[in-house]
Structure formats: structure tokens, C-alpha cells
PDB file of N, CA and C in Angstrom:
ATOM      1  N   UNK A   1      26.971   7.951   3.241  1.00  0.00           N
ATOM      2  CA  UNK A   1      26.097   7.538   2.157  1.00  0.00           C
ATOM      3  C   UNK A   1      24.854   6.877   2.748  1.00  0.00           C
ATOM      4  N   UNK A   2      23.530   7.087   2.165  1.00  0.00           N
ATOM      5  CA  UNK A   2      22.251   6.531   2.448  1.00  0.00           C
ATOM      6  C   UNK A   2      22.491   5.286   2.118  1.00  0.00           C
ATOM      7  N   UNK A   3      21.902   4.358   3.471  1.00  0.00           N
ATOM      8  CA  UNK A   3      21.754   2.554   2.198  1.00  0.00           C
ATOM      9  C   UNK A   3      19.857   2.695   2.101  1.00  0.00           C
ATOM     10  N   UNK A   4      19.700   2.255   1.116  1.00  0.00           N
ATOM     11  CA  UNK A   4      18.354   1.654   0.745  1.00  0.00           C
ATOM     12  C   UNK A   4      18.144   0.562   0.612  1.00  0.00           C
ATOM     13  N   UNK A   5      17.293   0.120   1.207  1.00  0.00           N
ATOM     14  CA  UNK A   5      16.741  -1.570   1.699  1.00  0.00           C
ATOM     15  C   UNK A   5      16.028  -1.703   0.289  1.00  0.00           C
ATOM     16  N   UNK A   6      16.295  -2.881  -0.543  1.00  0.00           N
ATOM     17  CA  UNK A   6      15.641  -3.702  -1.177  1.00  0.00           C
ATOM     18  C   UNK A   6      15.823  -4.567  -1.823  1.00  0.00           C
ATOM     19  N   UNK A   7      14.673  -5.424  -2.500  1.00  0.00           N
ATOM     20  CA  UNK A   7      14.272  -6.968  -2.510  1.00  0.00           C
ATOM     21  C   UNK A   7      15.238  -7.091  -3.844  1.00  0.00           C
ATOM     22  N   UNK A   8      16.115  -8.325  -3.673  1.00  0.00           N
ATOM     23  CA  UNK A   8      17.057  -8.652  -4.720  1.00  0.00           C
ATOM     24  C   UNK A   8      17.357 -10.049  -5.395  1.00  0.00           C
ATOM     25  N   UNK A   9      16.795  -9.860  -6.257  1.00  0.00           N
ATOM     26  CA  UNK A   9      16.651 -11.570  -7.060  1.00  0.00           C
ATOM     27  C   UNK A   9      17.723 -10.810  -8.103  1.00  0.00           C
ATOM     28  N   UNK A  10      18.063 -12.255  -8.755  1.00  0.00           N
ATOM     29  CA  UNK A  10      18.894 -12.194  -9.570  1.00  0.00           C
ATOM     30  C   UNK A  10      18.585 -11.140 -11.288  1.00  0.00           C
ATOM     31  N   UNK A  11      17.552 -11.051 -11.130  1.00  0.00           N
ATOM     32  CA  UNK A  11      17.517  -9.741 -12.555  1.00  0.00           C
ATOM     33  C   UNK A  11      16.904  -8.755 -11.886  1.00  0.00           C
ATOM     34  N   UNK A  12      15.825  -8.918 -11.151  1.00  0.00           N
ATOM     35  CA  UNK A  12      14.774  -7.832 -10.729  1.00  0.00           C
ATOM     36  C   UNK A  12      15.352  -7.139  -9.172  1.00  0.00           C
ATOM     37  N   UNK A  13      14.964  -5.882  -9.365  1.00  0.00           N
ATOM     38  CA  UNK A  13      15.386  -5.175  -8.016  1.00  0.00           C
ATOM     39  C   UNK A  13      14.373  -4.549  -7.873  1.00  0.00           C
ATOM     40  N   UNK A  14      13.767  -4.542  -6.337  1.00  0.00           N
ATOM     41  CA  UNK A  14      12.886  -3.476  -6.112  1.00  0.00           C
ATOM     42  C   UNK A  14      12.933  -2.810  -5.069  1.00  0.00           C
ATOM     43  N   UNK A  15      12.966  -1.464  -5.072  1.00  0.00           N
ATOM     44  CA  UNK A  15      13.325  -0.942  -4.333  1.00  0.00           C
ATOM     45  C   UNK A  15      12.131   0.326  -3.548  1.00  0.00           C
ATOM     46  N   UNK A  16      12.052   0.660  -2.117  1.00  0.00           N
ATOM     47  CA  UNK A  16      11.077   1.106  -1.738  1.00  0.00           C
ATOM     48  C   UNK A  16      11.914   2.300  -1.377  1.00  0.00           C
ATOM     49  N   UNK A  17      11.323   3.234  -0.904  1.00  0.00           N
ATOM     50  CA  UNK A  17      11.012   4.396  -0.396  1.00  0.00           C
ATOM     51  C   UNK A  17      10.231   5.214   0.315  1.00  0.00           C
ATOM     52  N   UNK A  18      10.083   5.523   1.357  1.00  0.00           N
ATOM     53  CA  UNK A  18       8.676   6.038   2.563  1.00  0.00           C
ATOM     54  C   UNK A  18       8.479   7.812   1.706  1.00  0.00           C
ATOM     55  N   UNK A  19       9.432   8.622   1.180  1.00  0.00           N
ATOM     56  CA  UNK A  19       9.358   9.733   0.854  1.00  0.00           C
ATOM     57  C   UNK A  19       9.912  10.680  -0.131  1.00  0.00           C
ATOM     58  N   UNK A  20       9.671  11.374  -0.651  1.00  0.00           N
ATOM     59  CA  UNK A  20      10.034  11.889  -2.281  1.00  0.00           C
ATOM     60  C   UNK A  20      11.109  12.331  -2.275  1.00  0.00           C
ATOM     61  N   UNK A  21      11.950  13.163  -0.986  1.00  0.00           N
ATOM     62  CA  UNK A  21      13.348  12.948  -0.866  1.00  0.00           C
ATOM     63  C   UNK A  21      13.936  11.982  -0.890  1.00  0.00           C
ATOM     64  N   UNK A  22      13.967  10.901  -0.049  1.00  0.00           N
ATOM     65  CA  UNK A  22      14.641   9.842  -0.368  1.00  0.00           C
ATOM     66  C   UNK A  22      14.626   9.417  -1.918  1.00  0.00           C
ATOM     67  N   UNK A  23      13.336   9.391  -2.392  1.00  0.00           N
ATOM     68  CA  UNK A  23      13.175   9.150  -3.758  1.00  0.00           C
ATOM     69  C   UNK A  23      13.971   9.484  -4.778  1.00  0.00           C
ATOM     70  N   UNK A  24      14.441  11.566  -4.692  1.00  0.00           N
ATOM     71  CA  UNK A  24      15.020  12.205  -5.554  1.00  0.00           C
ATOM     72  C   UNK A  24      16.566  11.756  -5.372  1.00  0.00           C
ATOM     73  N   UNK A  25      17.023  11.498  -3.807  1.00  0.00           N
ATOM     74  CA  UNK A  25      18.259  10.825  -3.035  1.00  0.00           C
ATOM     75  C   UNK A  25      18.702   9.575  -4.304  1.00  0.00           C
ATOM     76  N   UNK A  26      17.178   8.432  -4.076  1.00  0.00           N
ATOM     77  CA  UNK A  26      17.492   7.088  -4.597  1.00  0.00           C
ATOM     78  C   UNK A  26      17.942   7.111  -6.058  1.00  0.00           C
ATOM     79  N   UNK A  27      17.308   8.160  -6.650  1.00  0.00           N
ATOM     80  CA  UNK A  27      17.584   8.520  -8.741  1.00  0.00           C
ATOM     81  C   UNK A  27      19.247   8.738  -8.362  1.00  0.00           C
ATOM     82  N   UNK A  28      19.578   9.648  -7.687  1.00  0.00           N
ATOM     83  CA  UNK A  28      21.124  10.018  -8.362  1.00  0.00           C
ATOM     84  C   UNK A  28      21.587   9.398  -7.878  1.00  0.00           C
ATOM     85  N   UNK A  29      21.788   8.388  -6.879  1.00  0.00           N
ATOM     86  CA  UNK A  29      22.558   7.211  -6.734  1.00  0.00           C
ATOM     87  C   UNK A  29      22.721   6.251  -7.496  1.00  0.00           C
ATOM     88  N   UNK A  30      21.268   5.852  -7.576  1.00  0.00           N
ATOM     89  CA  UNK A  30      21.289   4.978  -9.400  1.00  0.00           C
ATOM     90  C   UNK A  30      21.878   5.741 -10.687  1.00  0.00           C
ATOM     91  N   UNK A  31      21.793   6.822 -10.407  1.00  0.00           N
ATOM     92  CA  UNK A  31      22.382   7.447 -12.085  1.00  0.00           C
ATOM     93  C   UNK A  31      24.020   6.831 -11.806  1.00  0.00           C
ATOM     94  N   UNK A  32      24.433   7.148 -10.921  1.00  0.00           N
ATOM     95  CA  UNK A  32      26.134   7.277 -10.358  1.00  0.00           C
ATOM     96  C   UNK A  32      26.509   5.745 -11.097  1.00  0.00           C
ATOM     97  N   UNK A  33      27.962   5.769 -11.223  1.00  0.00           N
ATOM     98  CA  UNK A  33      28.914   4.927 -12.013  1.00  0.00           C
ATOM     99  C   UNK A  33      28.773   3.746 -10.854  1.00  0.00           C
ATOM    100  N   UNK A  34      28.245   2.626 -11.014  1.00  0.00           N
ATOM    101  CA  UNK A  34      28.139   1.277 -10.677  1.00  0.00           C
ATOM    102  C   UNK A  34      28.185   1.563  -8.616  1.00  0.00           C
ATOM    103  N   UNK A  35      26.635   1.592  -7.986  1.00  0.00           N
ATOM    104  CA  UNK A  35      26.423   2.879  -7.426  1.00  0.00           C
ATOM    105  C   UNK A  35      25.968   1.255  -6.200  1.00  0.00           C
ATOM    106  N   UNK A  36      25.816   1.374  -5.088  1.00  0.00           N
ATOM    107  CA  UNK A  36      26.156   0.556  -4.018  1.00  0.00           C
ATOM    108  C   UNK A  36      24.978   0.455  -3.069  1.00  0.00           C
ATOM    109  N   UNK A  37      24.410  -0.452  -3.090  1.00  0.00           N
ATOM    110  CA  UNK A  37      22.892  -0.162  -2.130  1.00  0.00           C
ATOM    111  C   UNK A  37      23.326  -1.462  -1.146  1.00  0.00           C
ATOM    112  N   UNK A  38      21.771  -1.586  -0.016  1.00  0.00           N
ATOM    113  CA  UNK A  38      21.990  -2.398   0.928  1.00  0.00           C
ATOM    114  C   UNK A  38      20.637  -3.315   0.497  1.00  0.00           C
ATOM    115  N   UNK A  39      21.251  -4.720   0.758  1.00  0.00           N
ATOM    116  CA  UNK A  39      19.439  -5.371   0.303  1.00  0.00           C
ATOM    117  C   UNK A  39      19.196  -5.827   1.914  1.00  0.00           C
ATOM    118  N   UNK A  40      18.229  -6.521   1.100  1.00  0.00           N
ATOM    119  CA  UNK A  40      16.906  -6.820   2.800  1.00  0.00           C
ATOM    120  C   UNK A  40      18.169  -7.874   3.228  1.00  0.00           C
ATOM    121  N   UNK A  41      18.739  -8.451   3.208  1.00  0.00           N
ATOM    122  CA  UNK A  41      19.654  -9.123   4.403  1.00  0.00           C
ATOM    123  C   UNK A  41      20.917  -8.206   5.173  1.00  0.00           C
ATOM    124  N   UNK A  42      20.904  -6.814   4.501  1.00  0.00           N
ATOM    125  CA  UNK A  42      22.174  -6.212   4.893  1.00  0.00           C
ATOM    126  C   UNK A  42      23.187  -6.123   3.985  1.00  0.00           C
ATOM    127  N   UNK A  43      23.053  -6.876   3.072  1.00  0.00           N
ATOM    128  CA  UNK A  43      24.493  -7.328   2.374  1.00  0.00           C
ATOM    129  C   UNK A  43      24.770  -5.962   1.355  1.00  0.00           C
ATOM    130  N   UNK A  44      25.672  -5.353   1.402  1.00  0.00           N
ATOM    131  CA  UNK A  44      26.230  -4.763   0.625  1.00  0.00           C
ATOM    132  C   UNK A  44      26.093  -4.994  -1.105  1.00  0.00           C
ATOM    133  N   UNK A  45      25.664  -4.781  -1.945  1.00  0.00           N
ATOM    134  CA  UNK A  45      25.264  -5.067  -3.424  1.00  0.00           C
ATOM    135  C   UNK A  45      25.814  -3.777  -4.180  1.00  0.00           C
ATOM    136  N   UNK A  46      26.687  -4.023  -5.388  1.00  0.00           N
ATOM    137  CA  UNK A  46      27.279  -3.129  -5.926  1.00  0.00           C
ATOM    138  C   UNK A  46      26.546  -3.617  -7.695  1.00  0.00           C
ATOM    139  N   UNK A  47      25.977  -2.633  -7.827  1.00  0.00           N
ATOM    140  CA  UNK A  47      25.188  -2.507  -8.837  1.00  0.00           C
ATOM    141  C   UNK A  47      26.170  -2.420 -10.763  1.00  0.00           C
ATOM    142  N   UNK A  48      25.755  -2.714 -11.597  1.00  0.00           N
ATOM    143  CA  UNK A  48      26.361  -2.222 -12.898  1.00  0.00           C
ATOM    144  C   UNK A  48      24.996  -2.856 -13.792  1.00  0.00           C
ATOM    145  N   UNK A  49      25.637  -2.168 -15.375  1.00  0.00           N
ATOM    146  CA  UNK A  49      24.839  -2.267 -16.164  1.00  0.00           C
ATOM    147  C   UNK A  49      23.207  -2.367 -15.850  1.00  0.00           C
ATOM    148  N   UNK A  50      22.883  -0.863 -15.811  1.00  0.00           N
ATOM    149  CA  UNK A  50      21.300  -1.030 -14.796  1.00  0.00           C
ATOM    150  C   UNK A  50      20.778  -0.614 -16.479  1.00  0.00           C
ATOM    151  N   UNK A  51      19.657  -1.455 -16.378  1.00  0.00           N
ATOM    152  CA  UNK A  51      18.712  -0.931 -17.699  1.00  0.00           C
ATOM    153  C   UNK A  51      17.463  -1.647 -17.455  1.00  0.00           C
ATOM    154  N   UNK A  52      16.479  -1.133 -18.736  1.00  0.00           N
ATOM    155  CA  UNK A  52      15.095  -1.361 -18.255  1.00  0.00           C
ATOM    156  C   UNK A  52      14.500  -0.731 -16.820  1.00  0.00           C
ATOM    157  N   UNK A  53      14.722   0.179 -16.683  1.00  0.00           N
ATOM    158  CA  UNK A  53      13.892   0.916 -15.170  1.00  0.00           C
ATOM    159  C   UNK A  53      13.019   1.068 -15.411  1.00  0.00           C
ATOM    160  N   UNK A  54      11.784   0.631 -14.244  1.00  0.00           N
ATOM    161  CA  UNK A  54      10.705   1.129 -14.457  1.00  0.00           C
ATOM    162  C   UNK A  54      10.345   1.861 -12.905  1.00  0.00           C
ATOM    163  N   UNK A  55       9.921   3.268 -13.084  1.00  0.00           N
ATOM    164  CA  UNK A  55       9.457   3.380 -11.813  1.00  0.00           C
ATOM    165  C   UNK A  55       7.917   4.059 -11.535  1.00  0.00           C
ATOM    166  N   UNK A  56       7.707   3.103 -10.315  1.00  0.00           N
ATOM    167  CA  UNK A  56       6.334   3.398 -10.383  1.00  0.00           C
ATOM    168  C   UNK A  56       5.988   4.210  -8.914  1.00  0.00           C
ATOM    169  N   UNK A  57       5.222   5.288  -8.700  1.00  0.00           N
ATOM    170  CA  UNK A  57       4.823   6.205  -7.862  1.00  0.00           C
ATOM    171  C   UNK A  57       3.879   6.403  -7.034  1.00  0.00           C
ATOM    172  N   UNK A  58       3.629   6.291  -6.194  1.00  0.00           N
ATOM    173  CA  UNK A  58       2.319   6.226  -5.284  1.00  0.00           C
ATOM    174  C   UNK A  58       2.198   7.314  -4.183  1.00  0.00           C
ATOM    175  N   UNK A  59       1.247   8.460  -4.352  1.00  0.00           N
ATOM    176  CA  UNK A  59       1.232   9.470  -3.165  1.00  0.00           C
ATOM    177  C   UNK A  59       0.113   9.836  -3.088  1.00  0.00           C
ATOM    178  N   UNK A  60       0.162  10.191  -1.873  1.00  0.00           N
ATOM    179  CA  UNK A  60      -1.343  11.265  -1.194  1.00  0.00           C
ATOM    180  C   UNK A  60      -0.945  12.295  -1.133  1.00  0.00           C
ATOM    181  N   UNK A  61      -2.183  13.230  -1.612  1.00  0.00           N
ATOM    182  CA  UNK A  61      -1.882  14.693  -1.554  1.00  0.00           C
ATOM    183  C   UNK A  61      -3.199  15.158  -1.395  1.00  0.00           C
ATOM    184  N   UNK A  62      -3.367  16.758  -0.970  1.00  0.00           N
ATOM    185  CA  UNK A  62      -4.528  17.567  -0.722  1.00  0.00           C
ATOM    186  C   UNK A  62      -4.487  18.148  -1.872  1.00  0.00           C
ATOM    187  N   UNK A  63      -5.742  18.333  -2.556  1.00  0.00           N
ATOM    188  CA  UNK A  63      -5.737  19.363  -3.945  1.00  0.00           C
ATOM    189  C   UNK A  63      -6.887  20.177  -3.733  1.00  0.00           C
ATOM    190  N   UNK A  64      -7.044  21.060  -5.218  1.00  0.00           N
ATOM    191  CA  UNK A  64      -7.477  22.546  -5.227  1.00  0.00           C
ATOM    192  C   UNK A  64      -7.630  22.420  -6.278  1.00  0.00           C
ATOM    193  N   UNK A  65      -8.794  22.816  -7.147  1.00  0.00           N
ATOM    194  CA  UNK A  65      -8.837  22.959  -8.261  1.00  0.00           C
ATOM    195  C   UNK A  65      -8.615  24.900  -8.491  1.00  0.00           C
ATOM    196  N   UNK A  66      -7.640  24.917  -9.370  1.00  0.00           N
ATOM    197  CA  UNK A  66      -6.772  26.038  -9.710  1.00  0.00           C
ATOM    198  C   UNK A  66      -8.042  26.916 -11.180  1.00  0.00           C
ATOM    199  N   UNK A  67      -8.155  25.984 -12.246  1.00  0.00           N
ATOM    200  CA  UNK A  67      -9.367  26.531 -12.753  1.00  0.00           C
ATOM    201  C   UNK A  67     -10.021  25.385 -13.236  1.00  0.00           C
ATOM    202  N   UNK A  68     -10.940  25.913 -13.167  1.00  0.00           N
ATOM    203  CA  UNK A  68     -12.084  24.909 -13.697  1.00  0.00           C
ATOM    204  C   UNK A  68     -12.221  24.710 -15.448  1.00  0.00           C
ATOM    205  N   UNK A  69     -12.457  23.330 -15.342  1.00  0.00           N
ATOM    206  CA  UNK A  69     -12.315  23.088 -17.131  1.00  0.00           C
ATOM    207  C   UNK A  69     -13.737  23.176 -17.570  1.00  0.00           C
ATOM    208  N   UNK A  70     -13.869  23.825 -19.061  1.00  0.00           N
ATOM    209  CA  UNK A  70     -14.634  23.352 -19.964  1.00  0.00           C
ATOM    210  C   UNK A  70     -15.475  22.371 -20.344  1.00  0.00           C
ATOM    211  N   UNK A  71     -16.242  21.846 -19.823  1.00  0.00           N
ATOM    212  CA  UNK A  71     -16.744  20.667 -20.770  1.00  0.00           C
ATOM    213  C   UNK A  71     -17.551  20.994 -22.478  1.00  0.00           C
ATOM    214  N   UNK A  72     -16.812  19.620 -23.260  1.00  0.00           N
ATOM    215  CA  UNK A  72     -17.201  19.803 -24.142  1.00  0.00           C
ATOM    216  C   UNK A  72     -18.027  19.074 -25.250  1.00  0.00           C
ATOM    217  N   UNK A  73     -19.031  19.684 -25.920  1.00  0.00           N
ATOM    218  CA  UNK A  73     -19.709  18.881 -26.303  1.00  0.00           C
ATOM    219  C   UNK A  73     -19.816  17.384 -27.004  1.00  0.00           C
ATOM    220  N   UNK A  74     -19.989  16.227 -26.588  1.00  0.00           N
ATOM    221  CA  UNK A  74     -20.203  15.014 -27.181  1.00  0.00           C
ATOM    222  C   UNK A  74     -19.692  14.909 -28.793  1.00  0.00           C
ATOM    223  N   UNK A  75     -18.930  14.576 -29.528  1.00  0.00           N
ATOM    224  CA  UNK A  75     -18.833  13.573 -30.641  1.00  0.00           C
ATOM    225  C   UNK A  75     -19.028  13.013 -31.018  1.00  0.00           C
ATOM    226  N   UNK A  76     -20.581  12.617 -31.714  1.00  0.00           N
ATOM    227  CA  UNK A  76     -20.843  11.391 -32.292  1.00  0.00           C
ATOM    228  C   UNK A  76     -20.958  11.163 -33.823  1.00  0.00           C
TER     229      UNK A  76
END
């Protein structure tokens, strides 16, 4: 099993990730029945009743514009 390092106060968990695998890894572990991570001291933490998730995303990528949009005229 993967451990994932993160910051653990008593309501809030946050948890990092370097890459979108690990990422897709970190969801179905959290989905799983009361599911077992590692926090920043090492310690073993066995998770339940998880609610309120929020997750937030941050990436770099190279893009392409595929087609070009419309602009459209002003509304006033």
C-alpha cells in the first residue's frame, strides 16, 4: 500500500501530491472503508467518517488551441 504524507490537525487534513497518478491513487484510497494514511510524523492515521472534501488542483501544461472561438458582439 502507498502511504501519503500529510498535515494533520484535529478536523482538517491536507494532503499533497507531486503527480496526477498519485492523485487518482490518493481518491480511491479515500473512497475505501475507513482507509489508512501516513502523516508528517510517520504515524500511522486510520481515517473514518470523511466529509466535507474539498479538493483543490494545481498543474502545468502545454496547450494548443484546437479551434478558435467566435467573438461576440457586446450587450448593452
Amino acid at each position: 500500500m502507498k502511504k501519503y504524507s500529510f498535515f494533520n490537525s484535529r478536523h482538517l487534513k491536507q494532503i499533497y501530491v507531486e503527480d496526477l497518478k498519485d492523485g487518482i491513487g490518493l481518491l480511491t484510497v479515500l473512497n475505501s472503508k475507513n482507509p489508512i494514511l501516513t502523516d508528517e510524523n510517520n504515524n500511522l492515521i486510520q481515517l473514518s467518517n470523511i466529509h466535507d472534501v474539498i479538493i483543490h488542483v494545481e498543474f502545468k501544461a502545454d496547450t494548443k488551441i484546437l479551434k478558435e472561438g467566435k467573438k461576440k458582439p457586446a450587450v448593452i
